[in-house]
Structures are given as structure tokens and as C-alpha cells.
Protein backbone atom coordinates (compact mmCIF):
# COMPACT_ATOMS: atom_id res chain seq x y z
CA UNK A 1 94.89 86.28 103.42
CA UNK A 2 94.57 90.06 102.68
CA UNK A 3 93.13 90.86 99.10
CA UNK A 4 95.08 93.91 97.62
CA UNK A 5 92.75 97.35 98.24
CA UNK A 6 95.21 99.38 96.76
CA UNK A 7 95.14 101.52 93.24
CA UNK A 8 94.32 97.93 91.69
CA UNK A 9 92.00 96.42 94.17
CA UNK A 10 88.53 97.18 95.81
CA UNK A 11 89.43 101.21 96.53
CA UNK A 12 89.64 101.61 92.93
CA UNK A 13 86.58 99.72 92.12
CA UNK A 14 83.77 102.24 90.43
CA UNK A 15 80.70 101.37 91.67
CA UNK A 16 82.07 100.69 95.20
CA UNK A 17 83.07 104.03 95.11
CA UNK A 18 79.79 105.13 93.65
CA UNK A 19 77.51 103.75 96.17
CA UNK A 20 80.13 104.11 99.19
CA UNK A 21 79.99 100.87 100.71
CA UNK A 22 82.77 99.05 102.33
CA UNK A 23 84.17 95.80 102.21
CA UNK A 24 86.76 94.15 104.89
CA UNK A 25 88.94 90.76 105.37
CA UNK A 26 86.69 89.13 107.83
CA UNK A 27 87.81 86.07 109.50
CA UNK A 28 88.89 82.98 108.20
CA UNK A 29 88.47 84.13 104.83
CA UNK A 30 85.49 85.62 105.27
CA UNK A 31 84.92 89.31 104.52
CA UNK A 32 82.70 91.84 105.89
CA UNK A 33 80.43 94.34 103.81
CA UNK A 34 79.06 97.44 105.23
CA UNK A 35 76.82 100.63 103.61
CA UNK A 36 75.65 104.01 105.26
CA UNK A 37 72.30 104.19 103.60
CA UNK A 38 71.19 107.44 102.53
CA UNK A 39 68.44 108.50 99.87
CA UNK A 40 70.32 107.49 96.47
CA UNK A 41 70.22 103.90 97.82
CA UNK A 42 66.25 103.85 97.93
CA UNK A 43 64.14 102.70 95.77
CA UNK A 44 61.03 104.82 95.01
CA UNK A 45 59.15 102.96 97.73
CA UNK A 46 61.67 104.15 100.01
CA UNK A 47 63.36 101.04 101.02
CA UNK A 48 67.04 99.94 99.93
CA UNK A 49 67.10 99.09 96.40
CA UNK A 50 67.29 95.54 96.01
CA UNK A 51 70.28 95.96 93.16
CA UNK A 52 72.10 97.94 96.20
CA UNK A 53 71.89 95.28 98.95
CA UNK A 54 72.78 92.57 95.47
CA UNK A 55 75.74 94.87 94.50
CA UNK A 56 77.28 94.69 98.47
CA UNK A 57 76.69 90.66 98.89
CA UNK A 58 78.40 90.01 95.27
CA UNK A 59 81.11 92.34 95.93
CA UNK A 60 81.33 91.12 99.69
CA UNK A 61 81.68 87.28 98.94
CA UNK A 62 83.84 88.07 95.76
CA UNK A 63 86.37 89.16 98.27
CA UNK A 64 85.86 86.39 100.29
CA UNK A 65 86.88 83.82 97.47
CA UNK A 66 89.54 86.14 96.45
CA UNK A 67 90.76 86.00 99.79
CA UNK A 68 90.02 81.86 100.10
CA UNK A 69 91.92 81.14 96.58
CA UNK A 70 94.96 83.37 96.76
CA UNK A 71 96.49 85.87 93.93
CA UNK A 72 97.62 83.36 91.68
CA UNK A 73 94.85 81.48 90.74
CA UNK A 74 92.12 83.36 88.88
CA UNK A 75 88.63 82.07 88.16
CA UNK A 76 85.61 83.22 85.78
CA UNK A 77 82.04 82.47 86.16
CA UNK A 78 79.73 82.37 83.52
């Protein structure tokens, strides 16, 4: 099942936008994440900053159990 990307959905999403990563329906309800790294994603060792690569795999598998559960039911974590 598709989760809405429109004016509501993941496109509209600040920090996605922010950092510029991607997210995609992947198979089975799966979804795919995906990030161009440049220098704002580093760290000042150089290396992708861990909250980055943290940010894409929530956002990533939110999507996926978006996408696994279906618009009507709605669930918070604590």
C-alpha cells in the first residue's frame, strides 16, 4: 500500500526536506531510504553524523508501518 507523499505526507515533512533524503514504498511493505551525502551531513570527524543515518532509518521504517497498517488506523509510541 502507497503512503500519501503529497502536501500532507513525507514531501511536506521538514527535516526530510532539510537534510534531502528520500524515502520510497519498497516491497511488501517495506520502504526504501536513500541520502546524497554532502558536508552538512558530517560530523566534525568527517563521517555521517550518527543523528543523520538515525533520522533516515526512523523515518524509513515509519513509512514502512504506515504502509503495513493502512490510513485508518493510527498508532503512538511512547
Amino acid at each position: 500500500m502507497a503512503v500519501d507523499t503529497g502536501a500532507e505526507g513525507y514531501d511536506a515533512f521538514t527535516l526530510r526536506s532539510f537534510l534531502e533524503f528520500d524515502i520510497r514504498d519498497g516491497p511488501d511493505g517495506a520502504a526504501v531510504g536513500s541520502l546524497d551525502v554532502d558536508d552538512r551531513h558530517l560530523n566534525p570527524n568527517g563521517i555521517v553524523h550518527g543523528g543523520v543515518v538515525f533520522t533516515l532509518a526512523d523515518t524509513a521504517m515509519g513509512r514502512a508501518r504506515m504502509a503495513a497498517l493502512g490510513p485508518d488506523l493510527k498508532v503512538h509510541d511512547l
